[in-house]
Protein backbone atom coordinates (compact mmCIF):
# COMPACT_ATOMS: atom_id res chain seq x y z
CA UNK A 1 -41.75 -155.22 -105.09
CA UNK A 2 -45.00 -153.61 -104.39
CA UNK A 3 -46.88 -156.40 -105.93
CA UNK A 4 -45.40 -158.91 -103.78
CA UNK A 5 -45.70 -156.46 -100.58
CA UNK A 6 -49.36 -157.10 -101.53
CA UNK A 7 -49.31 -160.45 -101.61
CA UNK A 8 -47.11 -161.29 -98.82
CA UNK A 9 -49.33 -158.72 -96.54
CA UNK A 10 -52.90 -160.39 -97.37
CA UNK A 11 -54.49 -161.70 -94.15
CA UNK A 12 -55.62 -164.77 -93.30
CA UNK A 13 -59.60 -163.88 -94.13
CA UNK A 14 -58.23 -162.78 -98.00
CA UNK A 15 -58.40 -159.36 -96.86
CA UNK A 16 -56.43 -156.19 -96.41
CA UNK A 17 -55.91 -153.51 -93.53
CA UNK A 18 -55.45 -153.99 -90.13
CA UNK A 19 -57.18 -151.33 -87.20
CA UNK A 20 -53.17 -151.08 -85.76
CA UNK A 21 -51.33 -147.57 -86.69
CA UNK A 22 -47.89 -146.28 -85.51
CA UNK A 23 -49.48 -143.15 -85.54
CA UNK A 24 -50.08 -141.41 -82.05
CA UNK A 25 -53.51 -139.86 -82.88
CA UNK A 26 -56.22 -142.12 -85.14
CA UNK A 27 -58.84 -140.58 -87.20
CA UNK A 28 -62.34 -140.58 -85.62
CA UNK A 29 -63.76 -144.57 -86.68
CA UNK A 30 -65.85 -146.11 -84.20
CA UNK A 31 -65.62 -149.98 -83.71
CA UNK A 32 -66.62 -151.91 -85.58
CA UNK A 33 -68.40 -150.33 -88.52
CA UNK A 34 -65.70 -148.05 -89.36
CA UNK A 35 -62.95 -150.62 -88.90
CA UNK A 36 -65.13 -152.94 -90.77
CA UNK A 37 -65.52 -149.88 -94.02
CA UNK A 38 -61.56 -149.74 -93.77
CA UNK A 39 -60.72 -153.10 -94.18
CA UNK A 40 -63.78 -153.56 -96.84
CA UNK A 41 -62.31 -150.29 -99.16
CA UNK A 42 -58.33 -151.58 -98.21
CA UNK A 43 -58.79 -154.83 -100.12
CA UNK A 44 -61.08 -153.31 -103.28
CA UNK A 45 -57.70 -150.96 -103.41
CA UNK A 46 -55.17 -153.74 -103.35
CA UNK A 47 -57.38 -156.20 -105.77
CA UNK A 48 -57.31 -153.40 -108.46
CA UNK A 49 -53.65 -152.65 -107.62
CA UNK A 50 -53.25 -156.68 -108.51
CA UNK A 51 -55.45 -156.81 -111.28
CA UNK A 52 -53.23 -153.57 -112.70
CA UNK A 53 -49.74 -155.34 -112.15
CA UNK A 54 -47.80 -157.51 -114.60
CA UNK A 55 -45.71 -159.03 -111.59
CA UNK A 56 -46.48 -161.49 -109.17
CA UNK A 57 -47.85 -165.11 -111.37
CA UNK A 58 -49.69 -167.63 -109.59
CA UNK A 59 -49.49 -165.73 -106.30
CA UNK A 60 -50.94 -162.38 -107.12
CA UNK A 61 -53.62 -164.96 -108.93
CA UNK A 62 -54.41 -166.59 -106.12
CA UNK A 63 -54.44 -163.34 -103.98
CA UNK A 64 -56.45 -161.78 -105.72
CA UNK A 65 -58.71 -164.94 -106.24
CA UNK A 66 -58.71 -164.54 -101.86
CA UNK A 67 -59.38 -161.04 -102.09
CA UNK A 68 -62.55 -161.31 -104.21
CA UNK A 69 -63.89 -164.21 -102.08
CA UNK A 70 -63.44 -161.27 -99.08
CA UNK A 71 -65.22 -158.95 -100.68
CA UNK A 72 -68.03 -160.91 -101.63
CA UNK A 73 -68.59 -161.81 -98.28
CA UNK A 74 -67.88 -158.55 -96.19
CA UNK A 75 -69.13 -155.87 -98.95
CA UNK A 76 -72.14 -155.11 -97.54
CA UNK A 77 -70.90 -153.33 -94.27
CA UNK A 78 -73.09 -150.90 -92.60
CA UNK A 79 -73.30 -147.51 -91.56
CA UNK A 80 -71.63 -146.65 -88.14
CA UNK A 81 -73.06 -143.88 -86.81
CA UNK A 82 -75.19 -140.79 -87.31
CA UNK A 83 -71.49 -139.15 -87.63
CA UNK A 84 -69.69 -141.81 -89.56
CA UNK A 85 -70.78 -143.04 -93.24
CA UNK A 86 -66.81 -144.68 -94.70
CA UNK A 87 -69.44 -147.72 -95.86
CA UNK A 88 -69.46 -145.24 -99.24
CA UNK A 89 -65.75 -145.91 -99.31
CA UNK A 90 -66.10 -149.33 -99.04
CA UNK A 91 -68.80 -149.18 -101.47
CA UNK A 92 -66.84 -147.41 -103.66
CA UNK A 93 -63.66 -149.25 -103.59
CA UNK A 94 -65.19 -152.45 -103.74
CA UNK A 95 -67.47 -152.19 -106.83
CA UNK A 96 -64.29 -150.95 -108.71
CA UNK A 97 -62.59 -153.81 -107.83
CA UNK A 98 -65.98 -156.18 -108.93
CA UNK A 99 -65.83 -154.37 -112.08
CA UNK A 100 -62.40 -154.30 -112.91
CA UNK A 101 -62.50 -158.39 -111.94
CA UNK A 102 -65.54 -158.56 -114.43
CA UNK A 103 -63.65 -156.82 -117.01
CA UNK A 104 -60.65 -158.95 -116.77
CA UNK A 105 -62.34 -162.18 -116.28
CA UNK A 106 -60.18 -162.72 -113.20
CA UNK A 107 -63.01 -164.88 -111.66
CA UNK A 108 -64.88 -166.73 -113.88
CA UNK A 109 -66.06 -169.20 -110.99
CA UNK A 110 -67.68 -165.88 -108.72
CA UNK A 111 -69.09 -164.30 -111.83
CA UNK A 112 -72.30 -164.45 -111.31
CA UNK A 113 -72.08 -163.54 -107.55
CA UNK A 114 -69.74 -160.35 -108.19
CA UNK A 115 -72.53 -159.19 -110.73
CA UNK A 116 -75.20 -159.51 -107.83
CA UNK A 117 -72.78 -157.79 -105.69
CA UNK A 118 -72.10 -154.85 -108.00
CA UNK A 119 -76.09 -154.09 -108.50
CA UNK A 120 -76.65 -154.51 -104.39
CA UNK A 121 -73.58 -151.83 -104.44
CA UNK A 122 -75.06 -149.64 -106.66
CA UNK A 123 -78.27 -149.89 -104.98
CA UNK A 124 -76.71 -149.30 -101.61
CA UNK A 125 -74.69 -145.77 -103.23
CA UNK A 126 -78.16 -144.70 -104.43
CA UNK A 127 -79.43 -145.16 -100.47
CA UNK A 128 -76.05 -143.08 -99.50
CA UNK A 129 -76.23 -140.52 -102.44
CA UNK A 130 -76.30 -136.43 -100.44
CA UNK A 131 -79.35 -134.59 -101.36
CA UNK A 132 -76.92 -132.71 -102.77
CA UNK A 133 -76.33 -135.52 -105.07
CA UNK A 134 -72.49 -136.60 -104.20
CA UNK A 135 -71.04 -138.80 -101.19
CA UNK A 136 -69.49 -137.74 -97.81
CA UNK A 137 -68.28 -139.80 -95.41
CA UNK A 138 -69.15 -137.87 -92.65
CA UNK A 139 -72.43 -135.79 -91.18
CA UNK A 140 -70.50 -133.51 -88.79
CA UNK A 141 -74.23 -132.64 -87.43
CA UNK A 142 -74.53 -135.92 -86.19
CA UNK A 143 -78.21 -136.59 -88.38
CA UNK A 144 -79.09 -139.73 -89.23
CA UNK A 145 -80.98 -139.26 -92.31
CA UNK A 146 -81.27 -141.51 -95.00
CA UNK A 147 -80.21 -140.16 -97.45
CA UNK A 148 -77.83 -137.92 -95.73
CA UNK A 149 -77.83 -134.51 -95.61
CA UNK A 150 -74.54 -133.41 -95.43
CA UNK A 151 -72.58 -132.19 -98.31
CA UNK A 152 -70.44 -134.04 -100.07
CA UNK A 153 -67.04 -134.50 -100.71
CA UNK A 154 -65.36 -134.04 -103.95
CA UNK A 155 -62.85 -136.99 -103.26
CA UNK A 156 -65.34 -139.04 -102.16
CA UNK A 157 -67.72 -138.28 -105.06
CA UNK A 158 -64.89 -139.09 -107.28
CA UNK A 159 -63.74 -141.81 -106.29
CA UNK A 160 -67.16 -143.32 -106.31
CA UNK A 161 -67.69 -142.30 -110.19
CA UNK A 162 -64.76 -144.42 -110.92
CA UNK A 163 -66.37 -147.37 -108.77
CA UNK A 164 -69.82 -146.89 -110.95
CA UNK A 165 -67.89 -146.18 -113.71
CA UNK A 166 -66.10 -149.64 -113.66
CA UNK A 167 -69.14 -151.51 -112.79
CA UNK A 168 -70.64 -150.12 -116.29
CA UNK A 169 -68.05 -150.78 -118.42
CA UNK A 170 -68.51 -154.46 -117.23
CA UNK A 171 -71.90 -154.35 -118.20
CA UNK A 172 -73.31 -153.41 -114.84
CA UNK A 173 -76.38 -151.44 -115.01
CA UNK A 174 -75.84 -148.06 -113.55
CA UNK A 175 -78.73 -145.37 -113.17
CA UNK A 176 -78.50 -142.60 -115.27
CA UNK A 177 -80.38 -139.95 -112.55
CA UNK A 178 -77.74 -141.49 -110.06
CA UNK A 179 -74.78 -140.57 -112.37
CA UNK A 180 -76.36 -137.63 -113.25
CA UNK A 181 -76.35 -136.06 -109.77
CA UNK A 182 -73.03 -137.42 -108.61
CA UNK A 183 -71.37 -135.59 -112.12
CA UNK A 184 -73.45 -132.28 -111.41
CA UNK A 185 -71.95 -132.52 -107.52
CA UNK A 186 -68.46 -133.14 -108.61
CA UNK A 187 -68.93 -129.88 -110.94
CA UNK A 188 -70.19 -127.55 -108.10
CA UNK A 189 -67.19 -128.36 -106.50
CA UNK A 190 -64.57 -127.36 -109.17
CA UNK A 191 -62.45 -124.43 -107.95
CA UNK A 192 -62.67 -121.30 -110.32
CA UNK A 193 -59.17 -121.91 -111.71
CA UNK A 194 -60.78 -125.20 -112.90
């Protein structure tokens, strides 16, 4: 059921996630960038969910065919604000998708392109790496440094490992200093219980 909720709820552009919410009070996302990170990290989600499922045939095929076309051409979204950095989701999300795709051979015709996508995503996450060496999504202080200097999140930070870490195990070159920092973040921010 889920699988075909997928399919059945991919938009027109091959895409996922819509700005509209039955929910009375929105998180803060300016327009467009934010909207544009959303939509970018929405579809990496539900291409991996697809790739994942054993249900779904020729459909979830060609839906997930659409979805990698999307994310080829809207990966590279930008930076809204001083406040507002969700690309790193989209970052994220996407180059888990890419490397999942490339693992799978689920697009054999956009090979090439993905693997030029994944190293411009990587390359883009080392731009967006903290000084603190994780990812945030959002500089409270309202700096616009590059790279930013707010802290990072754990969730965030994880979630991105899993994006690098998918990219690599489809033969993606992925920094080692990059990884390195990102793995010493996530372990500053283990709770003493562990």
């Amino acid at each position: 059921a889920a699988t075909l909720w997928l399919v059945d709820n991919q938009l027109e552009s091959g895409g996922w996630g819509s700005h509209h919410s039955p929910r009375p009070i929105e998180v803060f996302a300016s327009a467009p960038g934010s909207q544009d990170a959303f939509r970018v990290a929405t579809t990496g989600l539900a291409v991996s969910a697809l790739l994942d499922s054993p249900f779904g045939g020729e459909a979830k095929a060609t839906a997930v065919q659409r979805g990698i076309e999307h994310l080829l051409e809207h990966h590279a979204v930008r930076r809204q604000s001083g406040i507002e950095h969700y690309n790193v989701w989209a970052f994220g999300f996407a180059l888990q998708a890419f490397g999942e795709c490339l693992s799978e051979g689920a697009s054999p015709k956009h090979e090439g392109r993905v693997r030029q996508a994944c190293s411009a995503l990587i390359e883009k996450l080392a731009g967006y790496q903290s000084v603190d060496g994780g990812w945030g999504y959002l500089s409270l202080q309202g700096y616009r440094t590059h790279p930013p200097a707010a802290s990072s999140m754990s969730f965030t930070t994880a979630t991105i490992l899993v994006g690098l870490a998918r990219a690599r195990e489809a033969g993606i070159e992925v920094p080692e200093e990059l990884l390195a920092r990102a793995i010493a973040s996530l372990r500053r921010c283990r709770m003493p219980m562990g």
